[in-house]
N, C-alpha and C. Protein backbone atom coordinates (compact mmCIF):
# COMPACT_ATOMS: atom_id res chain seq x y z
N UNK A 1 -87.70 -40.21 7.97
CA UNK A 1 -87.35 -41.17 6.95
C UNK A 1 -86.00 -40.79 6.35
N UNK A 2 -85.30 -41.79 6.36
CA UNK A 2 -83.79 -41.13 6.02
C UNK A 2 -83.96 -41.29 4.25
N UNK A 3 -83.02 -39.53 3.66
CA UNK A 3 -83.04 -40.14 2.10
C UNK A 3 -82.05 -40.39 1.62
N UNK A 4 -81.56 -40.75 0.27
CA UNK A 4 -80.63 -41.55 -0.21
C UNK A 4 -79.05 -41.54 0.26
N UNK A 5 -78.74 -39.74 0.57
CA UNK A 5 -77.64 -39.94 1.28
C UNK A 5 -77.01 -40.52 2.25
N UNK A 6 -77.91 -40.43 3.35
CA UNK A 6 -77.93 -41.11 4.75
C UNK A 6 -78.23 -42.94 4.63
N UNK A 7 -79.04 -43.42 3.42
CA UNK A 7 -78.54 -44.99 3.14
C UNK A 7 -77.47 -45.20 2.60
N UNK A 8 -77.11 -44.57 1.56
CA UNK A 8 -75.60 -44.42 1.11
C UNK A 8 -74.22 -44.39 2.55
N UNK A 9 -74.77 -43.25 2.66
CA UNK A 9 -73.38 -43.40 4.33
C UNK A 9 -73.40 -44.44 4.84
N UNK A 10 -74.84 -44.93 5.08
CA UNK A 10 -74.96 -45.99 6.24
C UNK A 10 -74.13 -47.42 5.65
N UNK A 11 -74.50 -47.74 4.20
CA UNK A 11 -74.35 -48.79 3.36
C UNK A 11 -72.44 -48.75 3.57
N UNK A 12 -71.80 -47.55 2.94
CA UNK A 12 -70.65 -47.57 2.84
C UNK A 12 -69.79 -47.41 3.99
N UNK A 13 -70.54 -47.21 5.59
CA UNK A 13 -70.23 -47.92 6.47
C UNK A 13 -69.92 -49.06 6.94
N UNK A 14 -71.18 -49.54 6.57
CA UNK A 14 -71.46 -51.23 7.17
C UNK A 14 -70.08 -52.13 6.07
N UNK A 15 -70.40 -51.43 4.69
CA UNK A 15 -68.62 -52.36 4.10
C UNK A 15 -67.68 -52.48 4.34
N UNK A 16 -67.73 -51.13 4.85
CA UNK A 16 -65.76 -50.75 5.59
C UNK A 16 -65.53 -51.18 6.29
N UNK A 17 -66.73 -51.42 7.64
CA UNK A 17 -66.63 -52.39 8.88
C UNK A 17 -66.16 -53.53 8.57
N UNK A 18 -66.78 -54.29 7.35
CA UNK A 18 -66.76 -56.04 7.06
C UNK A 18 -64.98 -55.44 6.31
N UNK A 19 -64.90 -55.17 5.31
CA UNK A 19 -63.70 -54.86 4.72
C UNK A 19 -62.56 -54.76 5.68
N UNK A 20 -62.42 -53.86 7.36
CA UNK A 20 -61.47 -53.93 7.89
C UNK A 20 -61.34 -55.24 9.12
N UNK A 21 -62.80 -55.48 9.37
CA UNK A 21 -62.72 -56.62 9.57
C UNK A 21 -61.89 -58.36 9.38
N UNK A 22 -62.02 -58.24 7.96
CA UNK A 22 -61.66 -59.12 6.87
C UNK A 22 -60.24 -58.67 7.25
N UNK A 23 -59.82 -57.86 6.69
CA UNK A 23 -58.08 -57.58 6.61
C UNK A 23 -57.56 -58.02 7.82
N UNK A 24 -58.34 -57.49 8.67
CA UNK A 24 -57.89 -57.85 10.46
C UNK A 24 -57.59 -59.45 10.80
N UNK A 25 -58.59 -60.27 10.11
CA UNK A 25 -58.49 -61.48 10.93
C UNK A 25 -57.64 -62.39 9.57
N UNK A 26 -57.28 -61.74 8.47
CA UNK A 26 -56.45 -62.19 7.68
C UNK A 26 -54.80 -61.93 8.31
N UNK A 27 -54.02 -60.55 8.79
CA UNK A 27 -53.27 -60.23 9.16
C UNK A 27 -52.97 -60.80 10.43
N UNK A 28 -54.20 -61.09 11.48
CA UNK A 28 -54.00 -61.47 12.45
C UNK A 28 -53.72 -63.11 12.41
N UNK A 29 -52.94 -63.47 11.30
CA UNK A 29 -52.89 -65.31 10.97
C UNK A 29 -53.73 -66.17 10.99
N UNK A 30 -55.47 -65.76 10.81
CA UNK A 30 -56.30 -66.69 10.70
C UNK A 30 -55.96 -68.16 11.69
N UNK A 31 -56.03 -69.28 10.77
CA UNK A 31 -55.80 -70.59 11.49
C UNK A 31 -54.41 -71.38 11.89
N UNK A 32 -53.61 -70.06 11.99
CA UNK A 32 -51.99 -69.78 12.02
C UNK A 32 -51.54 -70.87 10.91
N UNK A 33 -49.94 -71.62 11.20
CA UNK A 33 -49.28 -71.56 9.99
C UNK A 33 -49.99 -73.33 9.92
N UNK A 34 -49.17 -74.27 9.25
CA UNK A 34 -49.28 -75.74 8.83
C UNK A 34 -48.37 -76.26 9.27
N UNK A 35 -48.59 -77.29 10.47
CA UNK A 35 -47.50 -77.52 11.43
C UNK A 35 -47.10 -79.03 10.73
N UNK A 36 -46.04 -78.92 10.13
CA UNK A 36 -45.14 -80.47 9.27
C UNK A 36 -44.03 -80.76 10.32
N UNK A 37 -43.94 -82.04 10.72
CA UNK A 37 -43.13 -82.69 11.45
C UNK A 37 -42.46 -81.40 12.44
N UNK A 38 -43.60 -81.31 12.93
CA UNK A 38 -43.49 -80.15 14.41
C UNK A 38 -42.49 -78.78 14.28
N UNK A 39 -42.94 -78.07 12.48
CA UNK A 39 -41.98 -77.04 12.14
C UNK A 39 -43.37 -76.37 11.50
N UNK A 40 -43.64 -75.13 11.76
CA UNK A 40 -44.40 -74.31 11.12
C UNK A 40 -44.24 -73.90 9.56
N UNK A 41 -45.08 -74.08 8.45
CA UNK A 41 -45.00 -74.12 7.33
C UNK A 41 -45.95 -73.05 6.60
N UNK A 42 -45.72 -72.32 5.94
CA UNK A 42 -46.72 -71.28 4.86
C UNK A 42 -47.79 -71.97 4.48
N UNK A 43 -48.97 -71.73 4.96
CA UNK A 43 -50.11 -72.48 3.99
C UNK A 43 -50.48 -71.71 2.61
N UNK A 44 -49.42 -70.83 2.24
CA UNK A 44 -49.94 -70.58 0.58
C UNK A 44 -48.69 -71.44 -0.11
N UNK A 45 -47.34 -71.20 0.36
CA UNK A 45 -46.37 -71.75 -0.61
C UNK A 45 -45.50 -73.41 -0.05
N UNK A 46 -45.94 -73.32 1.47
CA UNK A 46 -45.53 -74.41 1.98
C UNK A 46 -44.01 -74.65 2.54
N UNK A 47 -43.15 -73.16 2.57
CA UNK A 47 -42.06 -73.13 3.19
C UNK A 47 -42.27 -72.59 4.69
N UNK A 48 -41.26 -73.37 4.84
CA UNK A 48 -40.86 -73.58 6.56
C UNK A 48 -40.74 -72.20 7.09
N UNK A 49 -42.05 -71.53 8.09
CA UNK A 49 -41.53 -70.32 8.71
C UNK A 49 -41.14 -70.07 9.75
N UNK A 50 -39.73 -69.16 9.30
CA UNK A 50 -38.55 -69.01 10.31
C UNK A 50 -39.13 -68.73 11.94
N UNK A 51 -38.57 -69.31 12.75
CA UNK A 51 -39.01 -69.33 14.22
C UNK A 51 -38.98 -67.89 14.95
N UNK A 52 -38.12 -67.04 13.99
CA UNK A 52 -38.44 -65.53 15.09
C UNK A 52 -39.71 -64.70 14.50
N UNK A 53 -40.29 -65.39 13.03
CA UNK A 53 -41.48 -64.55 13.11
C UNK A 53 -42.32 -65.59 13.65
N UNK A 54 -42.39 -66.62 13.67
CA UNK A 54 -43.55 -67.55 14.60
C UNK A 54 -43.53 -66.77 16.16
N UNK A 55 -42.61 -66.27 16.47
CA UNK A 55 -42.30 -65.98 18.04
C UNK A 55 -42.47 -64.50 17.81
N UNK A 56 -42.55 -63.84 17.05
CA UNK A 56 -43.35 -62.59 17.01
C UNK A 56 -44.50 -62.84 16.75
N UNK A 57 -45.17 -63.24 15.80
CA UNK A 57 -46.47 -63.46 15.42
C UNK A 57 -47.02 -65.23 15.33
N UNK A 58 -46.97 -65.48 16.82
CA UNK A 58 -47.30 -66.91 17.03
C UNK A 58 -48.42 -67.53 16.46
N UNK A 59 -49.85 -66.65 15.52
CA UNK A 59 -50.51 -67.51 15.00
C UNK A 59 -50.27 -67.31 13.70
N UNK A 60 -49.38 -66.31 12.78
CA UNK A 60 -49.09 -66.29 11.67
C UNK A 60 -49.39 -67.53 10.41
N UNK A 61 -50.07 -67.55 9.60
CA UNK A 61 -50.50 -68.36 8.89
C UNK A 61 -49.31 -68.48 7.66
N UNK A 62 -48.34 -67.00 7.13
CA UNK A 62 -47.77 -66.96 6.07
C UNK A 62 -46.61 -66.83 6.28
N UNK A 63 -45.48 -66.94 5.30
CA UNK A 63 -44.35 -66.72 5.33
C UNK A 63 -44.64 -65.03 5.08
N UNK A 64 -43.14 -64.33 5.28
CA UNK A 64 -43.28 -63.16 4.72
C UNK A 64 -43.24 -62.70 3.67
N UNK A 65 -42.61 -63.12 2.90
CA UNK A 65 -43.02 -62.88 1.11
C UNK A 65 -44.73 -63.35 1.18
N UNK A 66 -45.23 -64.26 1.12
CA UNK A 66 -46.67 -64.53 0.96
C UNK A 66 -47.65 -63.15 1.59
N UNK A 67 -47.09 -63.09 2.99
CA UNK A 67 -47.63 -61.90 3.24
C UNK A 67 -47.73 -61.01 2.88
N UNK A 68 -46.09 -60.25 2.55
CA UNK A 68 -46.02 -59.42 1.48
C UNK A 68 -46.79 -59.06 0.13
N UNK A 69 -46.75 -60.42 -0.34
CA UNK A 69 -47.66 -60.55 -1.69
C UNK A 69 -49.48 -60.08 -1.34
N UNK A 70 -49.46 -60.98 -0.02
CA UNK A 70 -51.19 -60.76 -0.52
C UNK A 70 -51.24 -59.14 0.15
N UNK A 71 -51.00 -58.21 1.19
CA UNK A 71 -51.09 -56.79 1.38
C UNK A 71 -50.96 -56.19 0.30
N UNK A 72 -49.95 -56.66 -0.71
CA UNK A 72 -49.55 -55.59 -2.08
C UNK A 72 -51.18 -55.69 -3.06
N UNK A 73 -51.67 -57.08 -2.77
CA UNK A 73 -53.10 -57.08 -3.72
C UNK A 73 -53.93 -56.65 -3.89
């Protein structure tokens, strides 16, 4: 029978998993950017993102300040 430590580990496992999870498929551009008259757009602030980070990070959802912002949070 495992005691409290070993549910504890297990518990603060299973968060970290979902927690790096989460960060992962946030960083990895989710549902990439908001495509306006066939130009990729920030879906937090709605400016046009520049074509060499679309072409580095082709599903990128954010501009880089936005990005910036939400990692700093």
């Amino acid at each position: 029978m495992p005691d409290m430590f070993d549910q504890a580990s297990d518990l603060e496992t299973r968060e970290r998993e979902a927690a790096i999870s989460m960060a992962r498929s946030r960083l990895s551009g989710g549902p990439g950017p908001e495509w306006i008259d066939g130009r990729p757009h920030c879906r937090e602030c709605g400016e046009e993102i520049p074509a060499a980070r679309i072409n580095a990070l082709p599903n990128c959802s954010l501009c880089r300040d936005c990005q910036q912002e939400m990692e700093n949070n």
